[in-house]
Protein backbone atom coordinates (compact mmCIF):
# COMPACT_ATOMS: atom_id res chain seq x y z
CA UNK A 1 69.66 22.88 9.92
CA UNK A 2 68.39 24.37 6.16
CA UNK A 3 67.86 20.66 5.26
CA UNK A 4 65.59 19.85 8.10
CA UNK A 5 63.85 23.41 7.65
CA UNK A 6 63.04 22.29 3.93
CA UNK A 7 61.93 19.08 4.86
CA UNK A 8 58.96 21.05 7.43
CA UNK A 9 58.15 23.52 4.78
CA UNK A 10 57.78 20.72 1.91
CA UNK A 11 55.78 18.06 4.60
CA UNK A 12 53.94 21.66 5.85
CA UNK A 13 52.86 22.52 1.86
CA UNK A 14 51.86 18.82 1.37
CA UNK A 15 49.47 18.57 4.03
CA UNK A 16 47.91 21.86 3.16
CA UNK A 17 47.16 21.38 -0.36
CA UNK A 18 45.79 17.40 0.43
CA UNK A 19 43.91 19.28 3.34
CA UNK A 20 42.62 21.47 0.59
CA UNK A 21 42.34 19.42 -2.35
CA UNK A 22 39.85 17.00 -0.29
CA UNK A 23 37.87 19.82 1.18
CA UNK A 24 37.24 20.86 -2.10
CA UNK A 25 35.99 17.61 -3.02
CA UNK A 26 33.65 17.70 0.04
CA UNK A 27 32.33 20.84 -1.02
CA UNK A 28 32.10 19.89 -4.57
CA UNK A 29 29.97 16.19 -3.56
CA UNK A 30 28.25 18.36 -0.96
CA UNK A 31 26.95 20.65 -3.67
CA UNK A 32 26.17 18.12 -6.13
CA UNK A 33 23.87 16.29 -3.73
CA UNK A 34 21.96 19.13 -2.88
CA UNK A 35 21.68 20.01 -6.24
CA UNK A 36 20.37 16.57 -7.39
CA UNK A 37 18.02 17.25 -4.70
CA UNK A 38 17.06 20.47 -5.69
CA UNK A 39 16.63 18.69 -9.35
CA UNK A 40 14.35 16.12 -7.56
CA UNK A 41 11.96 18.24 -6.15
CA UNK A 42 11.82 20.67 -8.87
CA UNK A 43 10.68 17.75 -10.86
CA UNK A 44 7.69 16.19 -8.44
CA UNK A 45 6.88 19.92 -8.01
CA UNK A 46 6.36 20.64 -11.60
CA UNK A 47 4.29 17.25 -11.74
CA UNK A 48 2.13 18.44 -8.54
CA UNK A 49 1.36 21.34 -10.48
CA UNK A 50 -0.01 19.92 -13.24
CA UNK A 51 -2.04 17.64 -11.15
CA UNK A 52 -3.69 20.61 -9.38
CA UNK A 53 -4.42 22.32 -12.44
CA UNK A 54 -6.24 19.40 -12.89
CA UNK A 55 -8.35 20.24 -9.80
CA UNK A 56 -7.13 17.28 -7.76
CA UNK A 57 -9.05 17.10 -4.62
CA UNK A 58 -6.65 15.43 -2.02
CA UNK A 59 -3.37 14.69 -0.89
CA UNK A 60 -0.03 13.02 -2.50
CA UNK A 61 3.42 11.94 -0.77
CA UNK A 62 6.17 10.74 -2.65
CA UNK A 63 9.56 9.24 -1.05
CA UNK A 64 12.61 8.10 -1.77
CA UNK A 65 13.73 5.21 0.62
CA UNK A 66 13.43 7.34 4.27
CA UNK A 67 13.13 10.58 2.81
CA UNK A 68 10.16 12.72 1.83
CA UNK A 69 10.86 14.46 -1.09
CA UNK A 70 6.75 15.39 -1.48
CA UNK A 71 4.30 15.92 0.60
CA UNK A 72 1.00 17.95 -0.81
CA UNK A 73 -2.41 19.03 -0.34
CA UNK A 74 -4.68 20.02 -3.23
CA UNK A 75 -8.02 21.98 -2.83
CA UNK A 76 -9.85 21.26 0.18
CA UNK A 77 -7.72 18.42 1.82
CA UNK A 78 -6.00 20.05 4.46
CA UNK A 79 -3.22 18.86 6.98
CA UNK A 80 -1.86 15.51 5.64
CA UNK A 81 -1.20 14.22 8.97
CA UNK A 82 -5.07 13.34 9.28
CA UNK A 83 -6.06 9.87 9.70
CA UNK A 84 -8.45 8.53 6.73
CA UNK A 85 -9.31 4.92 5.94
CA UNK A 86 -7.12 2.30 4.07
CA UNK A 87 -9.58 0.64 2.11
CA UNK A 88 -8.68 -2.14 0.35
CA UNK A 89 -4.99 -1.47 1.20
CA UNK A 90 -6.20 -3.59 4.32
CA UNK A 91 -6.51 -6.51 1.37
CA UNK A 92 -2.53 -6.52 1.04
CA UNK A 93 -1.97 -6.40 4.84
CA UNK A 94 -4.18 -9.57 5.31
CA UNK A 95 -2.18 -11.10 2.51
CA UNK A 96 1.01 -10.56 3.99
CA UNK A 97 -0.62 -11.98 7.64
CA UNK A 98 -0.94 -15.37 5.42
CA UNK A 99 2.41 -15.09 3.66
CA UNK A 100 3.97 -14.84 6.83
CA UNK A 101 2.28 -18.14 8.28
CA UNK A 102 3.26 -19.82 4.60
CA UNK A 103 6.33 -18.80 5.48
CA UNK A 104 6.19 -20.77 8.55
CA UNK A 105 4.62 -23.80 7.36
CA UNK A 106 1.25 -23.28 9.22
CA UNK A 107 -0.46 -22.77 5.71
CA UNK A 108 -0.11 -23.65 2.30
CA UNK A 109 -1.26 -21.40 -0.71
CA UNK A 110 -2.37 -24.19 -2.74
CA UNK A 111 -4.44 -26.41 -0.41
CA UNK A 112 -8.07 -26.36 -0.15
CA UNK A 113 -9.71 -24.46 2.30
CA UNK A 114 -11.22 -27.42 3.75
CA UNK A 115 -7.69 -28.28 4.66
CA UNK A 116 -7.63 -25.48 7.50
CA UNK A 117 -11.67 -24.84 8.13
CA UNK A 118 -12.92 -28.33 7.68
CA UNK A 119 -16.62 -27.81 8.56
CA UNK A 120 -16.88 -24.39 6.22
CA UNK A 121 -21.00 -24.18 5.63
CA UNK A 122 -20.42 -23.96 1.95
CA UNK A 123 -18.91 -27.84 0.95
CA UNK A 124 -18.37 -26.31 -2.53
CA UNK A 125 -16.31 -23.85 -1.09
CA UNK A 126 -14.28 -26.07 0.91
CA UNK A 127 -12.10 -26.86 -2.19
CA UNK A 128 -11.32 -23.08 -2.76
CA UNK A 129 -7.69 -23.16 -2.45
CA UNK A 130 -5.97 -19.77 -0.62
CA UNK A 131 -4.22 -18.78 -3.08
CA UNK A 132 -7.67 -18.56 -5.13
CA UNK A 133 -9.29 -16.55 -2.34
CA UNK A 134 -6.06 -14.16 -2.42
CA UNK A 135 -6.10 -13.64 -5.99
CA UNK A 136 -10.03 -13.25 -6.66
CA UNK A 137 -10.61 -16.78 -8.15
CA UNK A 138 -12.35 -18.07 -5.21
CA UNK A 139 -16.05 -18.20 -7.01
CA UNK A 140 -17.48 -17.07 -3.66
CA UNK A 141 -20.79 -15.44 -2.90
CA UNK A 142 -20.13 -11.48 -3.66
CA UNK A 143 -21.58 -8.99 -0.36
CA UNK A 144 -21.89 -6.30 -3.14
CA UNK A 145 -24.66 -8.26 -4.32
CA UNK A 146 -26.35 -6.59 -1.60
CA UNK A 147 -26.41 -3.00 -2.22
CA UNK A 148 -26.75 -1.67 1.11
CA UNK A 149 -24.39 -4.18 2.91
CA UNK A 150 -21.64 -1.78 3.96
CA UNK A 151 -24.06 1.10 4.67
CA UNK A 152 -24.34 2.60 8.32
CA UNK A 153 -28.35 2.37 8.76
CA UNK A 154 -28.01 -1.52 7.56
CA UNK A 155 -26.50 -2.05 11.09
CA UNK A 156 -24.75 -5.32 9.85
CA UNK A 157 -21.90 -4.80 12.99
CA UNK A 158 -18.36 -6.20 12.71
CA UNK A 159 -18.49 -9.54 13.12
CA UNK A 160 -16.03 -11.07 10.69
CA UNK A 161 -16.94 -14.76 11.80
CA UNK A 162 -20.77 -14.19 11.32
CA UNK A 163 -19.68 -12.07 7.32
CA UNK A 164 -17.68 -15.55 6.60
CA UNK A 165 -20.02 -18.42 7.53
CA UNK A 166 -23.48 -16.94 6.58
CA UNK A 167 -23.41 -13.64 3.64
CA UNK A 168 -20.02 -15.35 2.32
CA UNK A 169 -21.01 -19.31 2.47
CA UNK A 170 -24.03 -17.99 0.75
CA UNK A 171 -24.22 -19.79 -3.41
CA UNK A 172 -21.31 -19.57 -5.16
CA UNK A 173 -20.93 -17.58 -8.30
CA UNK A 174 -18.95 -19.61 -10.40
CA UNK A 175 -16.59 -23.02 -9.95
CA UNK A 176 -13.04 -22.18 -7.64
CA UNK A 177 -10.38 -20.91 -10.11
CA UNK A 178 -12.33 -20.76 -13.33
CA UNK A 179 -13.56 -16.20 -12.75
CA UNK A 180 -11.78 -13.58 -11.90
CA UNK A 181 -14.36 -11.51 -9.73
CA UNK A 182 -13.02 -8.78 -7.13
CA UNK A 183 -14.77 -9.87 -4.09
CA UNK A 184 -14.55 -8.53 -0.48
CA UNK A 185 -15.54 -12.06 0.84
CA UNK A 186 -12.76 -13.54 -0.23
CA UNK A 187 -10.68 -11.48 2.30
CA UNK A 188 -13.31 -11.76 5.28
CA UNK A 189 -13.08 -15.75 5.18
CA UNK A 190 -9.04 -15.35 4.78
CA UNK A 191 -9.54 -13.04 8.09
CA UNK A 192 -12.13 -15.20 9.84
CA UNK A 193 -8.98 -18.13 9.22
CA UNK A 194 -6.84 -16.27 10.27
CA UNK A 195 -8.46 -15.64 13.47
CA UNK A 196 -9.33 -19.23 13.82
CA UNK A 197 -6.04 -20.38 13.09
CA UNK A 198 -4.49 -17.85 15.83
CA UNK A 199 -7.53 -17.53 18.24
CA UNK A 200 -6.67 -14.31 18.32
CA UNK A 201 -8.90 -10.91 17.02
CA UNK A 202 -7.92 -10.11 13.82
CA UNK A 203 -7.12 -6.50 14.93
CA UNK A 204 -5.00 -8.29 17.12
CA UNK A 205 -2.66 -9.99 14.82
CA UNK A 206 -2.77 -6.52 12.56
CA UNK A 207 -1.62 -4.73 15.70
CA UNK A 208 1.33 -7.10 16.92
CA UNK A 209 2.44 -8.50 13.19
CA UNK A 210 1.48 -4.88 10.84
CA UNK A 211 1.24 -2.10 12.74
CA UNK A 212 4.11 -2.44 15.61
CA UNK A 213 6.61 -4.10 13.70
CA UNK A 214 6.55 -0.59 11.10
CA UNK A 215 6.15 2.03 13.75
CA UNK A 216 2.48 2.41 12.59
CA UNK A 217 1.16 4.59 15.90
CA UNK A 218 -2.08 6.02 14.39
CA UNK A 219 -3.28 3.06 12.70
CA UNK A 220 -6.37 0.63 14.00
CA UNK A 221 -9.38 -1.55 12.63
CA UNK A 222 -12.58 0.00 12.61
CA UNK A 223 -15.11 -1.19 15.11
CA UNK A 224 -18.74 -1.39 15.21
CA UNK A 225 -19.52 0.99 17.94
CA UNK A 226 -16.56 3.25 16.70
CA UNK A 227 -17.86 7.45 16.62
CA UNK A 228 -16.21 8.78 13.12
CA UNK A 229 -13.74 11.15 13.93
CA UNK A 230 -14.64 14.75 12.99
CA UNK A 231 -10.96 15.23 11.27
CA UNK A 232 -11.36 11.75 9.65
CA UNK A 233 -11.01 12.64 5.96
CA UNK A 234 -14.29 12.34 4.03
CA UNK A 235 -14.77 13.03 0.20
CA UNK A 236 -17.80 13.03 -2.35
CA UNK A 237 -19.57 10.70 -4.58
CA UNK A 238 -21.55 11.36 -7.37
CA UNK A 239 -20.61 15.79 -6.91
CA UNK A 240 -22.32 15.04 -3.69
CA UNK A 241 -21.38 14.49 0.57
CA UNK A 242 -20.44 10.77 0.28
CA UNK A 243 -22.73 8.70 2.35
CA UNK A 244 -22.70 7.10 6.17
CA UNK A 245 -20.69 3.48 5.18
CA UNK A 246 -20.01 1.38 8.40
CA UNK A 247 -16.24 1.10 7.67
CA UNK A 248 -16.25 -2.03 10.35
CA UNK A 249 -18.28 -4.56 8.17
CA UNK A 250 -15.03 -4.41 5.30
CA UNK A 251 -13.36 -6.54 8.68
CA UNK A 252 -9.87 -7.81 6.32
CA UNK A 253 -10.76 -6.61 3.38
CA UNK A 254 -10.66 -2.80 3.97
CA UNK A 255 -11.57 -1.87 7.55
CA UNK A 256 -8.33 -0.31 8.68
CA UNK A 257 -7.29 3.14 9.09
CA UNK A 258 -4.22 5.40 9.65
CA UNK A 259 -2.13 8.35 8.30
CA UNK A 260 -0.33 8.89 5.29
CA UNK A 261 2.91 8.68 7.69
CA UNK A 262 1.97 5.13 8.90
CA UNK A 263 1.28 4.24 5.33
CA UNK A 264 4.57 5.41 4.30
CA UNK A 265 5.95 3.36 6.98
CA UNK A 266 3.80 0.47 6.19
CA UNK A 267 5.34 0.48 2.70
CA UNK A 268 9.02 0.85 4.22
CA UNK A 269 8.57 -2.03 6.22
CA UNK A 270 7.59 -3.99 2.78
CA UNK A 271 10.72 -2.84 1.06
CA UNK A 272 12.77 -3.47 4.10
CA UNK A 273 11.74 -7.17 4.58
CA UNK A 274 10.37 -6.51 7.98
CA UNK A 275 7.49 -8.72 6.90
CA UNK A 276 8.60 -11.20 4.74
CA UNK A 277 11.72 -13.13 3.53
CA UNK A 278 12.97 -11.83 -0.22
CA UNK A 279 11.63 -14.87 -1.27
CA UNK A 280 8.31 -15.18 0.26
CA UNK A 281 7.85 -11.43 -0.92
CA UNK A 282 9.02 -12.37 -4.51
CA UNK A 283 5.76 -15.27 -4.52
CA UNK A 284 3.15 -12.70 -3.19
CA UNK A 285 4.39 -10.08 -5.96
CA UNK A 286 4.73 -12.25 -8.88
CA UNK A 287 2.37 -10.96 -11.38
CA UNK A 288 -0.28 -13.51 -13.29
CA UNK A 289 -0.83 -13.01 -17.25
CA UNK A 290 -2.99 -10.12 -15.99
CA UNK A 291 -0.82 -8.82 -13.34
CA UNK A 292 -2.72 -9.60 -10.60
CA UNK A 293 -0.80 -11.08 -7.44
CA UNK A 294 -1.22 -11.91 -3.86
CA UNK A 295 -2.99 -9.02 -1.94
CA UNK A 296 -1.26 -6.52 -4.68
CA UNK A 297 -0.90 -5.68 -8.75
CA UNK A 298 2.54 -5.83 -10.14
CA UNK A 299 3.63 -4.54 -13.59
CA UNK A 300 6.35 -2.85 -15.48
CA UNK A 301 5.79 0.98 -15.72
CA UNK A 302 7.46 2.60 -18.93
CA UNK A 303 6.22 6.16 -18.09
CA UNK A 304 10.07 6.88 -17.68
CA UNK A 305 11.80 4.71 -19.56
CA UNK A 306 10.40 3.20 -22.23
CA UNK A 307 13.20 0.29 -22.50
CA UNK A 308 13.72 -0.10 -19.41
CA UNK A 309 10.54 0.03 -17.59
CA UNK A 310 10.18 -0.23 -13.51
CA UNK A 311 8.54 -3.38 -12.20
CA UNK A 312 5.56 -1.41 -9.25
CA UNK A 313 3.99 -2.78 -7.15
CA UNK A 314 0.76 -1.39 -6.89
CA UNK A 315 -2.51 -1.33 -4.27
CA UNK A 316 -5.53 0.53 -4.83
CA UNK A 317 -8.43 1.14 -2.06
CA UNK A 318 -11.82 2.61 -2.45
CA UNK A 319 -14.47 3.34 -0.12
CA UNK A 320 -16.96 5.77 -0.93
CA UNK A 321 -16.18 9.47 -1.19
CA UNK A 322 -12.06 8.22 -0.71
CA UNK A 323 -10.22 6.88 -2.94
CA UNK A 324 -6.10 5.88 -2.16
CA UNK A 325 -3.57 4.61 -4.92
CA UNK A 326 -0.01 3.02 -3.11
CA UNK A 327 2.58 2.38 -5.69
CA UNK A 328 6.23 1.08 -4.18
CA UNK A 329 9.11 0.48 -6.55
CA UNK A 330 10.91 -2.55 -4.79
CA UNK A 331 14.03 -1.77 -6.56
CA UNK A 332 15.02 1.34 -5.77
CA UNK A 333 13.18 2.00 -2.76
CA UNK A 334 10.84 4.50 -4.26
CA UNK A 335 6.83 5.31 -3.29
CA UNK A 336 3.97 7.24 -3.98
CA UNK A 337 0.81 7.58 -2.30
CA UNK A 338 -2.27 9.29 -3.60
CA UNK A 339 -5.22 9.83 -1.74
CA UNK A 340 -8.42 11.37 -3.37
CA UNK A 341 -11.75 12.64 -1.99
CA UNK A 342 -13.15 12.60 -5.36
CA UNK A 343 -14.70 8.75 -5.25
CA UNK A 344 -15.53 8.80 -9.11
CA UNK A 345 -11.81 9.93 -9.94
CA UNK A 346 -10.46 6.84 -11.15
CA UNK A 347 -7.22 6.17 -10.28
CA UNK A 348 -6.78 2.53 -12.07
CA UNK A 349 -4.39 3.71 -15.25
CA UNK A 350 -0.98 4.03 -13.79
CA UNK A 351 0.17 0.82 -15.52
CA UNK A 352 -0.62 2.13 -19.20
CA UNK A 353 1.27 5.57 -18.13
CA UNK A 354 -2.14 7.51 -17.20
CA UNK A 355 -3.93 8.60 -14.91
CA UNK A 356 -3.36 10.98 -12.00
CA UNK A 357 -0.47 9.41 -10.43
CA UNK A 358 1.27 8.42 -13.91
CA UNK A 359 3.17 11.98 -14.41
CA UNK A 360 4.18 12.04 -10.51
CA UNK A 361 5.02 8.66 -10.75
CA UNK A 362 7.44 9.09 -13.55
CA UNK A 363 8.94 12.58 -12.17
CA UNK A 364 9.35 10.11 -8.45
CA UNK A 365 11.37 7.45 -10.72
CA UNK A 366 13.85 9.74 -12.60
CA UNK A 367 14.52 11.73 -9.58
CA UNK A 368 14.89 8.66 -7.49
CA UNK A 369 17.55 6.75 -8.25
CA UNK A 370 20.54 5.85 -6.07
């Protein structure tokens, strides 16, 4: 049968050479992929060098949706897996907590305060709307009026109630909505709602509605009679040991803590909508005529591409001797996180393409992309 014998040969050729011709396209997508890899870290390394030679004291971690593509120590840091404090970071975590009860009609950003806390101490402050106390418009009393108010030997405690009603009902600094002015209050009176609203501790409704939902295992809120950790990271102020701060008196506005991995996974839970709708999340990021927005900055970045710039969403926190920067690009699923242990290092110029974070930032974005 030479005509059947053909027919196998031909079939038998066929197969190999599709066999082949796609296992060479494997192998060809296979090697592309690890070569844009390659390309990607050889870029953020080349920017993490530059920011050592700097003499960056600290610790930097930049990802691409679940994957790490950086994660560095500089100087003195040490292991990155130590727990430090979130700062203000805490600030966008509260405003999500009220985004997510806008979201289910329990509050409403543009009704008075009075609407939800009816006997508030301050009358004036009754009319403060939330969305005023989320974007620093509030006119409140300022706690950093009071220079010692956060340190350890002023043994103010942690009662977020007591901050709200007495320091934070205390005379207001200007009329609701007419002055910007960054202002812890405004976050412990959100917080002290919140808890009212719930009855429930507000390191409560971080654990069950922040911290569990993202797979944040290290994270917590500071507590009065809380010993600081001895591998709790710690930085300088003024070229000098940064001083004793009771991290418990920042209650909503920066009291929590964790690891750069929960903080990563904080941010991934943002992206992924485990929070909020796309449309709740698009209100609380919407920039003002100064960029400021609910809980976080937002503005376009043009460090890598000057005509097409990246919309970030950024959220700085500051206590003492630490300083943290947390930039996420919504889009494509990109983030960096900076934490310092230099306190006077300012890390506020990433939107004009400066700044510590601006070169990493822009190596991150045209490395990133899907």
């Amino acid at each position: 049968m030479p005509g059947f014998r053909r027919f196998t040969l031909s079939l038998t050729r066929s197969l190999t050479f599709s066999l082949t011709r796609n296992l060479i396209r494997t192998l060809s997508m296979s090697l592309l992929l690890a070569s844009q890899h390659a390309s990607a870290v050889s870029l953020l390394e080349q920017a993490a060098a530059k920011l050592e030679a700097s003499g960056f004291q600290g610790a930097a971690i930049a990802a691409k949706g679940d994957k790490v593509l950086l994660e560095k120590s500089f100087g003195q840091f040490g292991d990155t897996k130590r727990s430090f404090r979130f700062a203000s970071i805490t600030k966008q975590m509260t405003a999500i907590l009220i985004m997510q009860d806008v979201e289910a009609g329990r509050l409403q950003l543009d009704q008075p305060l009075g609407a939800y806390w009816p006997d508030y101490p301050n009358q004036q402050a009754r009319n403060i709307t939330l969305r005023q106390l989320l974007t620093h418009y509030s006119g409140l009393y300022n706690e950093n009026a009071i220079p010692d108010f956060h340190m350890l030997h002023a043994n103010r405690g942690d009662n977020m109630q007591t901050f709200a009603t007495e320091i934070c009902a205390g005379k207001m600094n200007s009329a609701p909505g007419s002055t910007f002015d960054y202002n812890n209050c405004d976050y412990m009176v959100l917080g002290a709602l919140l808890e009212k609203l719930h009855q429930q501790p507000f390191a409560q409704l971080l654990r069950e509605r922040i911290f569990k939902p993202a797979g944040m295992t290290a994270s917590g809120l500071y507590h009065a009679g809380m010993q600081d950790h001895p591998q709790h990271v710690h930085g300088t102020l003024g070229g000098k040991p940064e001083p004793e701060v009771n991290y418990a008196s920042y209650g909503a506005a920066g009291s929590s803590y964790g690891t750069a991995k929960d903080l990563l996974a904080f941010d991934r839970a943002f992206i992924k909508g485990t929070y909020l709708s796309e449309k709740t999340r698009a209100e609380m990021v919407r920039p003002n005529n100064v960029g400021g927005a609910i809980g976080v900055w937002a503005y376009p970045f043009k460090g890598a591409n000057e005509q097409q710039p990246t919309m970030i969403v950024e959220r700085q926190g500051w206590i003492a001797g630490v300083r943290i920067l947390n930039l996420i690009d919504l889009q494509s699923e990109n983030v960096l996180i900076l934490i310092s242990t230099n306190g006077d290092l300012d890390l506020s110029q990433t939107w004009a393409s400066k700044g510590p974070a601006a070169e990493l930032l822009k190596a991150l974005l045209l490395t990133g992309k899907k």
